[in-house]
Protein backbone atom coordinates (compact mmCIF):
# COMPACT_ATOMS: atom_id res chain seq x y z
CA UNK A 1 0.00 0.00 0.00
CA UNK A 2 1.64 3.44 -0.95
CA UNK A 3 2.03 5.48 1.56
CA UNK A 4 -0.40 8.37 2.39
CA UNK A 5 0.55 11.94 1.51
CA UNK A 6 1.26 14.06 4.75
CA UNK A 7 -1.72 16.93 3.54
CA UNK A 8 -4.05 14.48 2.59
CA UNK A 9 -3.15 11.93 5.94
CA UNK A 10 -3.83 15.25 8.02
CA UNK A 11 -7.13 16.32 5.86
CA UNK A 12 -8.61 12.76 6.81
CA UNK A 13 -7.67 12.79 10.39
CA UNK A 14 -9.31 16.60 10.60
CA UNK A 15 -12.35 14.41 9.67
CA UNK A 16 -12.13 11.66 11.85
CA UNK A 17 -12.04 14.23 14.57
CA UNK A 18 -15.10 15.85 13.49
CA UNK A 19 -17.01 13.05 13.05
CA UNK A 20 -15.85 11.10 16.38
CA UNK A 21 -17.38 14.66 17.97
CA UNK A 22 -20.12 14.41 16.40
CA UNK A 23 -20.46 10.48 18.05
CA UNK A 24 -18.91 11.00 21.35
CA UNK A 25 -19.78 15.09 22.47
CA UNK A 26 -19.35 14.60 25.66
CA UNK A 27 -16.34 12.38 25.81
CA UNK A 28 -13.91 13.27 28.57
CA UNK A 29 -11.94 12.23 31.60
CA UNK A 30 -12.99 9.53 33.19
CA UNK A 31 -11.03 9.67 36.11
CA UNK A 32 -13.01 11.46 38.70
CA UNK A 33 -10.31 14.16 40.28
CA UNK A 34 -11.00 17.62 41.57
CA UNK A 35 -7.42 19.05 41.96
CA UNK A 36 -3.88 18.27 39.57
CA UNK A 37 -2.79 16.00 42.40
CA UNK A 38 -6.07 13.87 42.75
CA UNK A 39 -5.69 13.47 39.05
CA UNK A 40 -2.12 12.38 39.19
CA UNK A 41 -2.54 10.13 41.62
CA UNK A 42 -5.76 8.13 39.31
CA UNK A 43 -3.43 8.27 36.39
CA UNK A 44 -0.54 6.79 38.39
CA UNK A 45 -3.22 4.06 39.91
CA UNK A 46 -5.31 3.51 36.45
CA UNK A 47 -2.01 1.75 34.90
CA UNK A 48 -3.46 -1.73 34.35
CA UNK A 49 -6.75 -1.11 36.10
CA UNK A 50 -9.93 0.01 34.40
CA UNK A 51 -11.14 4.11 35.47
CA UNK A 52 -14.18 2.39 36.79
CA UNK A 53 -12.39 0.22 39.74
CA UNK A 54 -9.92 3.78 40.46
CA UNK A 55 -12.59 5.83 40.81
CA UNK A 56 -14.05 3.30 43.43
CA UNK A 57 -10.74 3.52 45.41
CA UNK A 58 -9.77 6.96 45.11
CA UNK A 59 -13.27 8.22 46.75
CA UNK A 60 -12.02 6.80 49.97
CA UNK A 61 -8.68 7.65 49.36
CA UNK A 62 -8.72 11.41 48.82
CA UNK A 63 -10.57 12.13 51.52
CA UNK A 64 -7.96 10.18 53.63
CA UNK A 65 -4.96 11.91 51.67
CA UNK A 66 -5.66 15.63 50.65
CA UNK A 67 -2.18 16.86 50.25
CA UNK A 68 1.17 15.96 48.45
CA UNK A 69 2.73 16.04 52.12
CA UNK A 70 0.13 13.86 53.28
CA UNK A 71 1.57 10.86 50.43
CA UNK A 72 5.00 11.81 51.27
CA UNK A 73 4.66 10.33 54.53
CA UNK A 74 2.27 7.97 54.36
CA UNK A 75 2.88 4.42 55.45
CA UNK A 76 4.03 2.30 52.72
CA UNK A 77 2.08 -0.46 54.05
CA UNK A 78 -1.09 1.18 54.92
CA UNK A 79 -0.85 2.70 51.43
CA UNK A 80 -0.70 -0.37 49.58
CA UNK A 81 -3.26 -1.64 51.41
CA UNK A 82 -5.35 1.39 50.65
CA UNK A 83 -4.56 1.29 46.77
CA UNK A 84 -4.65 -2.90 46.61
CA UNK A 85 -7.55 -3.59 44.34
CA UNK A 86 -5.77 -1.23 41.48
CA UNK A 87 -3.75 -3.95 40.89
CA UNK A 88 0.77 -3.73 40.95
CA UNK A 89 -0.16 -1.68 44.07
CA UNK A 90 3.10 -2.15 45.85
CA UNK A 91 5.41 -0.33 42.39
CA UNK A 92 2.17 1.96 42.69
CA UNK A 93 2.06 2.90 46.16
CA UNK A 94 6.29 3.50 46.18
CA UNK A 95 5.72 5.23 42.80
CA UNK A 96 3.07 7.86 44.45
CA UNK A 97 4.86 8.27 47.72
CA UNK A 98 8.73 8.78 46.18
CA UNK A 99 6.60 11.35 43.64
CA UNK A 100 4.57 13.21 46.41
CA UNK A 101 8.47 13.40 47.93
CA UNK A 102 9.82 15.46 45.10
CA UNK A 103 6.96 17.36 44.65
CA UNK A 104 6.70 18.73 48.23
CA UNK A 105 10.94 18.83 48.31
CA UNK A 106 11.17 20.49 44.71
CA UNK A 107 8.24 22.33 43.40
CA UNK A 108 6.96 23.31 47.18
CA UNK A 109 3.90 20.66 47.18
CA UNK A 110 2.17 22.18 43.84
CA UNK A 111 2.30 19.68 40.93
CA UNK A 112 4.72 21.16 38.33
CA UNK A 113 2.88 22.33 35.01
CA UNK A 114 5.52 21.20 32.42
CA UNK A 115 6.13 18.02 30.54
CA UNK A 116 9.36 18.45 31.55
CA UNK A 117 9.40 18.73 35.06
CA UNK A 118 6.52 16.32 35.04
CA UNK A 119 8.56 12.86 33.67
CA UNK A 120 11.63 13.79 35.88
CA UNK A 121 9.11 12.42 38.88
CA UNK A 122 9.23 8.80 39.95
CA UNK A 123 6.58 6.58 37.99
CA UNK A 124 5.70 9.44 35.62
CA UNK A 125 5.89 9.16 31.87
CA UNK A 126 4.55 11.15 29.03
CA UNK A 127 1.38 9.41 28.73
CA UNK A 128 0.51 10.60 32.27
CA UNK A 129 2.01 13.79 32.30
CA UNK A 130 -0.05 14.37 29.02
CA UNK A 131 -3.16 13.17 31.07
CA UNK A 132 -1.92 15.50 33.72
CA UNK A 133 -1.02 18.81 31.30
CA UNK A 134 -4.55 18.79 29.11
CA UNK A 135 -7.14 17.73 32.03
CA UNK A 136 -5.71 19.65 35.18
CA UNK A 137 -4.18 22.25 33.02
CA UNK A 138 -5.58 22.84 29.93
CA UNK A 139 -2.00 22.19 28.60
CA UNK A 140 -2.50 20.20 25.09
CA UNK A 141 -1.28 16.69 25.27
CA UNK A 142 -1.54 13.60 23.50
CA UNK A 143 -1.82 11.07 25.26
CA UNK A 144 -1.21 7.60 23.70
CA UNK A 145 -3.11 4.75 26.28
CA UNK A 146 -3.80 1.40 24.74
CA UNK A 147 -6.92 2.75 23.23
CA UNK A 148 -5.07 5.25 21.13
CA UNK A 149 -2.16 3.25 20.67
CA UNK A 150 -4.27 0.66 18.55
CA UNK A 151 -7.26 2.77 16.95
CA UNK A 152 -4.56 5.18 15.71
CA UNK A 153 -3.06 2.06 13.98
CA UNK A 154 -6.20 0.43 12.55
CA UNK A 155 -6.78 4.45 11.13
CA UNK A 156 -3.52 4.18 9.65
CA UNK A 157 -2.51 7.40 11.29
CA UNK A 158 0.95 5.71 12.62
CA UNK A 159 2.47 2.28 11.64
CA UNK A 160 4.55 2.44 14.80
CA UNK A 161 3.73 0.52 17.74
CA UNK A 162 5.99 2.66 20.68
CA UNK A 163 3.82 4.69 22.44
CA UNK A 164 6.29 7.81 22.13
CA UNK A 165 7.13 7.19 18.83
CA UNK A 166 2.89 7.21 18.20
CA UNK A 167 2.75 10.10 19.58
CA UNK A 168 5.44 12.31 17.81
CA UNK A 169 3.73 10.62 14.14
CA UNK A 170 0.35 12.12 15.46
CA UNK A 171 1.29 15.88 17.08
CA UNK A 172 2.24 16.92 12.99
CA UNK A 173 -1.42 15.70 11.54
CA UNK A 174 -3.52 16.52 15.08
CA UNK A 175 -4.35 20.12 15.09
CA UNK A 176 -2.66 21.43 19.00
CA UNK A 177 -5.98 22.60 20.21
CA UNK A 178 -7.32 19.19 19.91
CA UNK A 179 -4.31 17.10 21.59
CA UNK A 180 -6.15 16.34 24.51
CA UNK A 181 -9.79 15.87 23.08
CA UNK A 182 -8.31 13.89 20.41
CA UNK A 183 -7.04 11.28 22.89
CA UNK A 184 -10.46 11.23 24.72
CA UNK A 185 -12.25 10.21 21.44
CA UNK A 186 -10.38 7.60 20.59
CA UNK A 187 -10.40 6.40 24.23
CA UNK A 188 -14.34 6.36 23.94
CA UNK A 189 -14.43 4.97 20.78
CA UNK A 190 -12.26 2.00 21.80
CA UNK A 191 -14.86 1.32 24.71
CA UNK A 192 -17.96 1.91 22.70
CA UNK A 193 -17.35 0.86 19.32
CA UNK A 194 -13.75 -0.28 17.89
CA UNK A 195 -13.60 -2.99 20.64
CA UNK A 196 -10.26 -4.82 20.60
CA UNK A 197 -11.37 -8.33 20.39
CA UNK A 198 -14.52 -7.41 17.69
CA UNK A 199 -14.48 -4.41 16.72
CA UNK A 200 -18.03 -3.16 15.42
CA UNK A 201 -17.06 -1.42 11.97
CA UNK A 202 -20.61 -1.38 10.97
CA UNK A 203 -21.57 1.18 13.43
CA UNK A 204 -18.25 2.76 13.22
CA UNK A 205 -18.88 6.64 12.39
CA UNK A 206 -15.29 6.78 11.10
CA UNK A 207 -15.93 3.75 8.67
CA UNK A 208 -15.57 5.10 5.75
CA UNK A 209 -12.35 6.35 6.32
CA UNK A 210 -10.54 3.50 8.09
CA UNK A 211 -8.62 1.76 5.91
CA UNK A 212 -8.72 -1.51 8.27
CA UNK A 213 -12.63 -1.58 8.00
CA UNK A 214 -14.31 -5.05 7.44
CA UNK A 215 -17.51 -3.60 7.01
């Protein structure tokens, strides 16, 4: 198959966007946060674990831990206990805590607001300090989960499979402004319709212009 011209590649992923907004308005977030560091936290915990099962934990949670201070000296124990049913929850709970160290030590307990500062903290990457800059910050980022990762190959959008490498094929064809809703869409329409295991292209509202349709 020849390869898609860069004008036209970035003309057909305008539309995709348009359309997938037309299918999913109100897709967002769907980790329930209420402050940078509450959403830091779910993105740290959501690794392997599904938003719903976070959000059931992290209710409890931040209204036992309110500050960065407050995970900086928590008990590692207790914590991983507290944090358990996320799944990996003892890397999680010494990711969180050795993060909520630097923040309080270097950025005064406020969660820094550049990508970065951001992936210099313990357990942080770009995926969720791209979470972290377009949902607590209204910071564009792309952010390339397992949802995006694959949809953005079946759209022929990327041919890589890295995550970072994914992401650096889409910021050239994904107008800025739309960074962040762009990931959300394709996050929703993994869930609702391009399902990994049977994906239902004829109800897709991108069909037409995915070139891995079997509809």
């Amino acid at each position: 198959m020849a390869r898609e011209p860069k004008e036209a590649l970035k003309k057909r992923t305008l539309k995709i966007i348009r359309l997938l907004k037309k299918a999913y308005p109100d897709a967002k977030c769907a980790l329930a946060h209420r402050s940078p560091l509450e959403l830091l936290v779910a993105t740290i915990l959501s690794a392997q674990c599904t938003d719903k099962r976070v959000n059931l934990v992290t209710k409890d949670l931040f209204r036992k831990y309110r500050s960065a201070d407050d995970y900086a000296n928590a008990s590692r124990a207790e914590f991983e206990q507290d944090i358990r049913s996320t799944g990996f929850y003892r890397n999680k709970a010494k990711n969180i805590i050795a993060c909520c160290k630097a923040i309080v030590s270097e950025h005064g307990g406020k969660i820094p607001e550049t990508l970065e500062e951001l992936v210099k903290l313990s357990g942080i990457g770009r995926k969720t300090a791209n979470v972290v800059l377009g949902n607590a910050f209204n910071t564009p980022g792309l952010v390339v989960d397992t949802h995006v990762r694959r949809i953005s190959r079946k759209l022929k959008l990327t041919g890589k499979a890295d995550p970072v490498k994914i992401e650096f094929d889409l910021m050239p064809i994904v107008p800025k402004e739309e960074w962040t809703q762009f990931s959300h869409l394709l996050i929703h329409h993994g869930r609702a319709c391009c399902v990994a295991r049977r994906p239902k292209c004829s109800e897709c509202p991108v069909e037409e212009l995915c070139p891995s349709s079997a509809a």
